[in-house]
Protein backbone atom coordinates (compact mmCIF):
# COMPACT_ATOMS: atom_id res chain seq x y z
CA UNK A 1 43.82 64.93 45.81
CA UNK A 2 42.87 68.17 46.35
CA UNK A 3 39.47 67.80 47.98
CA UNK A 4 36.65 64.84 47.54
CA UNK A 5 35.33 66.64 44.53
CA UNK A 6 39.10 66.25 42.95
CA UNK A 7 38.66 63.50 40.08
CA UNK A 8 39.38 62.04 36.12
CA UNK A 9 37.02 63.31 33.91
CA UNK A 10 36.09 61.05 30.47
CA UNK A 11 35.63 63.60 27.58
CA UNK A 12 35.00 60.96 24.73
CA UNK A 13 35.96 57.77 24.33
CA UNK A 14 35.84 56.69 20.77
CA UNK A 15 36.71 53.33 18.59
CA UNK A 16 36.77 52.89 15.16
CA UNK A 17 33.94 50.59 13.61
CA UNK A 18 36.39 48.04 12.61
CA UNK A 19 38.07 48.05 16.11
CA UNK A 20 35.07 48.07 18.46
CA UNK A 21 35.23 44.42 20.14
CA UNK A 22 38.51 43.93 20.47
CA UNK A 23 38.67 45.68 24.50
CA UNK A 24 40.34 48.93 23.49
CA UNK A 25 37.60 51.15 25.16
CA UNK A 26 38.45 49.03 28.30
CA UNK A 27 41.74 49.56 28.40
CA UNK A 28 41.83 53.25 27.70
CA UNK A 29 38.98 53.42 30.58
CA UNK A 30 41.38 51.57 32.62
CA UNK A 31 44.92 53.43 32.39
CA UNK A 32 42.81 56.79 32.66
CA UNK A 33 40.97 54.84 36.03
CA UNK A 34 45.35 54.30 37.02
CA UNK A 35 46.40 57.47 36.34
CA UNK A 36 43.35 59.63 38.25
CA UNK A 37 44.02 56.98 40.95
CA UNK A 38 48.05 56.83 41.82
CA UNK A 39 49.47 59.75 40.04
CA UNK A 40 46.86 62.41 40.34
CA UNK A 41 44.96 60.63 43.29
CA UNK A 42 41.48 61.77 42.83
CA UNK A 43 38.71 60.26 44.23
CA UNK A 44 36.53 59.11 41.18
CA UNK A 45 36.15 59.34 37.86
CA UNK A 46 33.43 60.20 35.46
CA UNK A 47 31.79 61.04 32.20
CA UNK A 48 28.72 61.59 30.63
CA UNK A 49 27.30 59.71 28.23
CA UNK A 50 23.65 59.85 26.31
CA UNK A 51 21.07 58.06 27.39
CA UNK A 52 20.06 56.46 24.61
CA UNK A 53 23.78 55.16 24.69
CA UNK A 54 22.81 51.68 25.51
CA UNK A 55 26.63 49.80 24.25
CA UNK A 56 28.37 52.74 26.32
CA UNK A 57 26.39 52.18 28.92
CA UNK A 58 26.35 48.13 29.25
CA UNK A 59 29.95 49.12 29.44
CA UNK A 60 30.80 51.69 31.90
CA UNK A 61 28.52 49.52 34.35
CA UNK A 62 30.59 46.47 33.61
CA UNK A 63 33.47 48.17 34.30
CA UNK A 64 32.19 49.54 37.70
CA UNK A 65 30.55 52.97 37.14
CA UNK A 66 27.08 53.76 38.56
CA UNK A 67 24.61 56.50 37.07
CA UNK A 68 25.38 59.16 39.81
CA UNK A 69 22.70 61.57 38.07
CA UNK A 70 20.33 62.57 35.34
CA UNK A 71 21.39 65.44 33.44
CA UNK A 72 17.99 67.18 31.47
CA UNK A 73 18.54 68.06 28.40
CA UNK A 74 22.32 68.11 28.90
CA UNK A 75 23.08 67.65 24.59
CA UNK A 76 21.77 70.34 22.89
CA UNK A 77 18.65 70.70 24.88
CA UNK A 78 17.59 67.51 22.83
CA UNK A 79 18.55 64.62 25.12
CA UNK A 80 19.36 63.77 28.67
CA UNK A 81 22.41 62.45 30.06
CA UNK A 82 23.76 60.23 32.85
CA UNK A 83 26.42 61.83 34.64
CA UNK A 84 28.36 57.87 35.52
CA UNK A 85 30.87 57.61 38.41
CA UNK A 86 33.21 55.62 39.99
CA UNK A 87 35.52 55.71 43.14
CA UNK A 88 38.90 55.20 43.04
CA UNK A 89 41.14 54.23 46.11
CA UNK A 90 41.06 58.13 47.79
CA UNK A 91 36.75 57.16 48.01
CA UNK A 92 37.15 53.79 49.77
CA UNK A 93 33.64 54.18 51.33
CA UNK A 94 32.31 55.28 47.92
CA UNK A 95 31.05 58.10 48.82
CA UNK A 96 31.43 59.88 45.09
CA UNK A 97 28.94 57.17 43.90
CA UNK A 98 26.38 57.86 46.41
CA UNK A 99 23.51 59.22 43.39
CA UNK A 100 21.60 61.85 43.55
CA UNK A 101 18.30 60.58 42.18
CA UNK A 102 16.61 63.98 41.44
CA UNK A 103 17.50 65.05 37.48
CA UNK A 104 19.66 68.35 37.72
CA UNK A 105 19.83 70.62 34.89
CA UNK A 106 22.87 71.88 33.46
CA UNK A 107 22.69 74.87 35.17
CA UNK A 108 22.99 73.41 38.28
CA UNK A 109 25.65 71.29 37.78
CA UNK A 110 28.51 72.62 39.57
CA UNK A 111 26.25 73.39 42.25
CA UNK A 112 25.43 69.89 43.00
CA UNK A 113 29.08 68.68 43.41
């Protein structure tokens, strides 16, 4: 990587009604988790998802992601979101998932990296 802020970013991950269940979210989280880790080598990965996003969330955390951060009024203004992170091989003290508990607003958010 680049520097410790280098990492995989999750844009959307989305599965088809009749689909959900089946551990395709998983395994798209997980070949993007390979790839950021041994061909691009960053040290973490993460996404944003809403808050009220409690099946996304129940998810990322099984799979190992943390809520790094609070982002106000990151959709729209409307609702909050948690920035969610997790280290990858480059981070082996985790320090990417080290949170920052204050909320940021989007305005601040490339300052906080």
């Amino acid at each position: 990587g680049e520097n410790k802020e280098w990492h995989g970013h999750v844009s959307a991950v989305t599965v088809g009604p009749e689909f959900r269940r089946l551990g395709l979210a998983a395994s798209l989280m997980k070949f993007l988790e390979e790839t950021s880790d041994h061909v691009d080598r960053c040290y973490f990965v993460d996404l944003f998802v809403r808050v009220s996003n409690r099946v996304a969330i129940d998810m990322y955390k099984r799979l190992g992601y943390i809520v790094y951060r609070t982002i106000v009024g990151y959709y729209s203004g409307e609702e909050d979101a948690y920035d969610m992170r997790k280290a990858l091989s480059m981070d082996p003290e985790k320090n990417s998932m080290i949170p920052i508990l204050r909320p940021v607003h989007p305005s601040e958010l490339y300052l906080t990296m």
